[in-house]
PDB file of N, CA and C in Angstrom:
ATOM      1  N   UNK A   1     -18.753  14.664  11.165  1.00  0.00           N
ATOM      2  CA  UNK A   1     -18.332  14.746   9.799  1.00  0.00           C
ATOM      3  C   UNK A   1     -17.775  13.384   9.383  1.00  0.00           C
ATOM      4  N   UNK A   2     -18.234  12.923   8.545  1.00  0.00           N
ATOM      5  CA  UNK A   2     -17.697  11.438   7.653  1.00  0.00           C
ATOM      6  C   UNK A   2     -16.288  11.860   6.851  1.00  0.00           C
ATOM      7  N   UNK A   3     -15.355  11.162   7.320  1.00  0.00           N
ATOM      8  CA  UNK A   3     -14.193  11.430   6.787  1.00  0.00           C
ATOM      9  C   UNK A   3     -13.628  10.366   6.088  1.00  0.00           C
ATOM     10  N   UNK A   4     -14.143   9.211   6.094  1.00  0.00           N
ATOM     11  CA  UNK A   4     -13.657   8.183   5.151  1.00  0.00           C
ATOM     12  C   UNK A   4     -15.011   6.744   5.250  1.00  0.00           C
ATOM     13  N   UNK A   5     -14.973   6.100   4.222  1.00  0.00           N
ATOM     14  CA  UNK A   5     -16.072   5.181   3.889  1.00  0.00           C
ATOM     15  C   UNK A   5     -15.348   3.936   3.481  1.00  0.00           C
ATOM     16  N   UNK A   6     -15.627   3.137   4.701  1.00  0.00           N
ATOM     17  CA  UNK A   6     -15.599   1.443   4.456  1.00  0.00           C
ATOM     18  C   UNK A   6     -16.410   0.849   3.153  1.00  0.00           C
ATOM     19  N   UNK A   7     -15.764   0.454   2.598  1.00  0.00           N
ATOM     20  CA  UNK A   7     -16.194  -0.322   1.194  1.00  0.00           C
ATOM     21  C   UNK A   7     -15.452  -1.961   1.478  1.00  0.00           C
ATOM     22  N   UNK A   8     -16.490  -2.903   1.389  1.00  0.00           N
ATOM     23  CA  UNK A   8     -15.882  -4.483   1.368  1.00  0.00           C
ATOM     24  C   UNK A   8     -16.305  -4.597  -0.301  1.00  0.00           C
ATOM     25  N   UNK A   9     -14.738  -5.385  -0.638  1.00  0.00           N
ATOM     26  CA  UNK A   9     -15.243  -5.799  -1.797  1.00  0.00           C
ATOM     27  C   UNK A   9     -15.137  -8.011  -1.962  1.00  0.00           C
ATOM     28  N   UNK A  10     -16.206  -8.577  -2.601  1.00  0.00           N
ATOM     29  CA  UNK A  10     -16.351  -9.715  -2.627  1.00  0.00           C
ATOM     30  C   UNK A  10     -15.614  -9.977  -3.783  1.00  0.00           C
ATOM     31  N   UNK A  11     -14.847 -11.303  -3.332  1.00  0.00           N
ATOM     32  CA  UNK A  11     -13.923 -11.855  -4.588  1.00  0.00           C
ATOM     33  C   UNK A  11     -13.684 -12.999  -4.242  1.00  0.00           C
ATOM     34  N   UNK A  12     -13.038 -13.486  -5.072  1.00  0.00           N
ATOM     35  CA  UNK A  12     -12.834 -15.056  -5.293  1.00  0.00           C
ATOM     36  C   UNK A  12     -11.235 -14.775  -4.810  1.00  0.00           C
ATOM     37  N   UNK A  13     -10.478 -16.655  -4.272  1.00  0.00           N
ATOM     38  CA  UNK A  13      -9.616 -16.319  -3.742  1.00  0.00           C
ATOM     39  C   UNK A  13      -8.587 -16.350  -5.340  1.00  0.00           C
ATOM     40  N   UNK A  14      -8.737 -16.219  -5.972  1.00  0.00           N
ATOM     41  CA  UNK A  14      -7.965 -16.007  -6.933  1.00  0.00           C
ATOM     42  C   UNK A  14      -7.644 -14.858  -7.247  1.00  0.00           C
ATOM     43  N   UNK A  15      -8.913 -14.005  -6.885  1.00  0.00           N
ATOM     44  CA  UNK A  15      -9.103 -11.971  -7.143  1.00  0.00           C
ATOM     45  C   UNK A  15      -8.108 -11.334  -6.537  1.00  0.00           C
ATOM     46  N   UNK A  16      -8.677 -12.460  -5.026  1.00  0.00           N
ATOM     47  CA  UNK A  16      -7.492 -11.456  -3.691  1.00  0.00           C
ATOM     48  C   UNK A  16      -5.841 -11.863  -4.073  1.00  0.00           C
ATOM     49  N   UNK A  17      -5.497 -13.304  -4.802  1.00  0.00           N
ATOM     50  CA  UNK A  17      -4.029 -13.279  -5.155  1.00  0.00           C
ATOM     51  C   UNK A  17      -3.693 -12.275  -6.050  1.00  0.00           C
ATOM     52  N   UNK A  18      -4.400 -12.176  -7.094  1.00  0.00           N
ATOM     53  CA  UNK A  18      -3.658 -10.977  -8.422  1.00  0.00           C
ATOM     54  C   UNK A  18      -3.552  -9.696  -7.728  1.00  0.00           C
ATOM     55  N   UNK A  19      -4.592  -9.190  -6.854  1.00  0.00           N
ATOM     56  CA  UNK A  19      -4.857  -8.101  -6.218  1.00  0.00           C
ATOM     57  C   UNK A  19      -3.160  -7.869  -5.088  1.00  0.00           C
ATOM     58  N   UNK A  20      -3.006  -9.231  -4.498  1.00  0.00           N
ATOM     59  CA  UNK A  20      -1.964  -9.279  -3.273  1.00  0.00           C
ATOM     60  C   UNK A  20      -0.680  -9.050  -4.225  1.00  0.00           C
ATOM     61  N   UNK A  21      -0.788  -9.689  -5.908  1.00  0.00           N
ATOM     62  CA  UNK A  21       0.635  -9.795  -6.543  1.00  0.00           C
ATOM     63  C   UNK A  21       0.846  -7.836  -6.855  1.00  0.00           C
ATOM     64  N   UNK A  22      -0.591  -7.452  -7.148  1.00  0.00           N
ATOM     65  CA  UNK A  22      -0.274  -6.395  -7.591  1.00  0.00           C
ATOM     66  C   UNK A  22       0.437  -5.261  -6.968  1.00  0.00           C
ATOM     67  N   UNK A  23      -0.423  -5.243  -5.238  1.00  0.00           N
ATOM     68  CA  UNK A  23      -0.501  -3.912  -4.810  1.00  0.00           C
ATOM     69  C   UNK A  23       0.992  -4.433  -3.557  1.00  0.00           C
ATOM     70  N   UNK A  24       1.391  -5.710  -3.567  1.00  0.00           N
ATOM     71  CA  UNK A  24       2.329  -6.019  -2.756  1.00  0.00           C
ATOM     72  C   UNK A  24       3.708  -5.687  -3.037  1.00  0.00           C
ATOM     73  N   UNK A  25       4.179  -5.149  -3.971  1.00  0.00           N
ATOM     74  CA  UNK A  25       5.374  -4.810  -4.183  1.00  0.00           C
ATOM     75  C   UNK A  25       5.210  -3.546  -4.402  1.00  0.00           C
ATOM     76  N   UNK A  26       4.228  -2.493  -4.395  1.00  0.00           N
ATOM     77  CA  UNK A  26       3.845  -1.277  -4.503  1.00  0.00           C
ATOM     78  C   UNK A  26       3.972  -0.935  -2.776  1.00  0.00           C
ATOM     79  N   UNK A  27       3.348  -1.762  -1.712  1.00  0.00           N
ATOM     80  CA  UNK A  27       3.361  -1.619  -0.724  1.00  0.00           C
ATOM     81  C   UNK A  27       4.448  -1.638   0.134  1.00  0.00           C
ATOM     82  N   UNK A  28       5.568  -2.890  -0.348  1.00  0.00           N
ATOM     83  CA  UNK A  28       7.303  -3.078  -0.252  1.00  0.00           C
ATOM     84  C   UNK A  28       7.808  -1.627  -0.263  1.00  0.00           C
ATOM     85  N   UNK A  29       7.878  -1.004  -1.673  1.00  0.00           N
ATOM     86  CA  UNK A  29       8.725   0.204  -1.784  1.00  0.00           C
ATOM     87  C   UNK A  29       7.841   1.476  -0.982  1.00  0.00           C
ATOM     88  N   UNK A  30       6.647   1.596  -0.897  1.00  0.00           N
ATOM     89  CA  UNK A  30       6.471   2.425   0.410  1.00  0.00           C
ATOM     90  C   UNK A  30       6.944   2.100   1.207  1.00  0.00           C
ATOM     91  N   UNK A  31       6.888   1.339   2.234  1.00  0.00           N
ATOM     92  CA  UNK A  31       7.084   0.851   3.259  1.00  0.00           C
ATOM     93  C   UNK A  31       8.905   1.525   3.707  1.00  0.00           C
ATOM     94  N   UNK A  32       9.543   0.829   2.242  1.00  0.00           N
ATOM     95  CA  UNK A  32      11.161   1.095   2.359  1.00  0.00           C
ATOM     96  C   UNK A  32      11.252   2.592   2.110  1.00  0.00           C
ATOM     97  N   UNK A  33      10.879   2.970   1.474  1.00  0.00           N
ATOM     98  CA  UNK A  33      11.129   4.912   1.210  1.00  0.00           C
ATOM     99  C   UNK A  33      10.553   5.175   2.597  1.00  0.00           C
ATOM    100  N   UNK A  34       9.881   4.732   3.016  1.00  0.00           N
ATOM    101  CA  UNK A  34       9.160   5.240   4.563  1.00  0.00           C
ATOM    102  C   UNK A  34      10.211   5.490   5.641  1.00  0.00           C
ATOM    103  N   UNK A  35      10.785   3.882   5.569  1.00  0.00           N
ATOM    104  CA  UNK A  35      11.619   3.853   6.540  1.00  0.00           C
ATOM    105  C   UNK A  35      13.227   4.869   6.471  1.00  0.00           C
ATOM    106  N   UNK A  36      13.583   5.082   4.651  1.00  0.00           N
ATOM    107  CA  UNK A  36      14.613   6.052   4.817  1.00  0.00           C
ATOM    108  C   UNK A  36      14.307   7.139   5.160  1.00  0.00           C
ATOM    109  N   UNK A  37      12.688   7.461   4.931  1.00  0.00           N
ATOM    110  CA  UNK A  37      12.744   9.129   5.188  1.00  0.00           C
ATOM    111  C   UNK A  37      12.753   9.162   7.187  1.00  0.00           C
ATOM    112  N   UNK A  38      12.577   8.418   7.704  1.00  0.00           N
ATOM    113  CA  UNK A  38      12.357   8.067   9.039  1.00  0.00           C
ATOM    114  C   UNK A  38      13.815   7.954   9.795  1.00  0.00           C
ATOM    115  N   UNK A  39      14.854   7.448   8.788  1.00  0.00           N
ATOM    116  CA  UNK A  39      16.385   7.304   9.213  1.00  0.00           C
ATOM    117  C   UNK A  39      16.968   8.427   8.493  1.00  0.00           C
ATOM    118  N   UNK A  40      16.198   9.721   8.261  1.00  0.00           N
ATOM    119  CA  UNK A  40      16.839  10.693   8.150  1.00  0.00           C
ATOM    120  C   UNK A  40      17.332  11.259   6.564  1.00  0.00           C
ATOM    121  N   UNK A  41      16.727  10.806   5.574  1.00  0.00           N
ATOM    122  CA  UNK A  41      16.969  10.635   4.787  1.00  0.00           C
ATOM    123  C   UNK A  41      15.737  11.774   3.889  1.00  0.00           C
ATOM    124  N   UNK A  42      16.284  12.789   3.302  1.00  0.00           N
ATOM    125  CA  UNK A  42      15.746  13.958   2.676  1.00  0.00           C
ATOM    126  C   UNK A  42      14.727  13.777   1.231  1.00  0.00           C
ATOM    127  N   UNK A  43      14.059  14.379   0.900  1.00  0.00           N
ATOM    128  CA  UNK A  43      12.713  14.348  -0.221  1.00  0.00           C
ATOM    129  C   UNK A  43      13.892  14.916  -1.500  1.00  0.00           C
ATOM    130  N   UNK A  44      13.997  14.399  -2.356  1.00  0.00           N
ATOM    131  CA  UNK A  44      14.827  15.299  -3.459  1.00  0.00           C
ATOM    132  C   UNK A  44      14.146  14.645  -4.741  1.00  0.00           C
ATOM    133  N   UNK A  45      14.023  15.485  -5.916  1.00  0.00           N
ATOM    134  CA  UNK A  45      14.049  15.036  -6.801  1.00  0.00           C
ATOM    135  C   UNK A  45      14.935  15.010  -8.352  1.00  0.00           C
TER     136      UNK A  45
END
């Protein structure tokens, strides 16, 4: 069963900076909510 599909995408190195500005501070605050829920830290909203 195929459960996920490799896609390369071609870009200029200018694509991959806006792309790195974008999804890199999106990736920061996962990363940090990750680590509180990991130090014990509960889902609330």
């Amino acid at each position: 069963m195929l459960l996920a599909k490799k896609i390369r995408i071609n870009g200029s190195a200018g694509d991959a900076e806006v792309l790195e500005f974008m999804v890199g501070p999106c990736r920061a605050l996962y990363n940090w909510h990750l680590s509180q829920l990991k130090g014990g830290a509960t889902w609330s909203m």
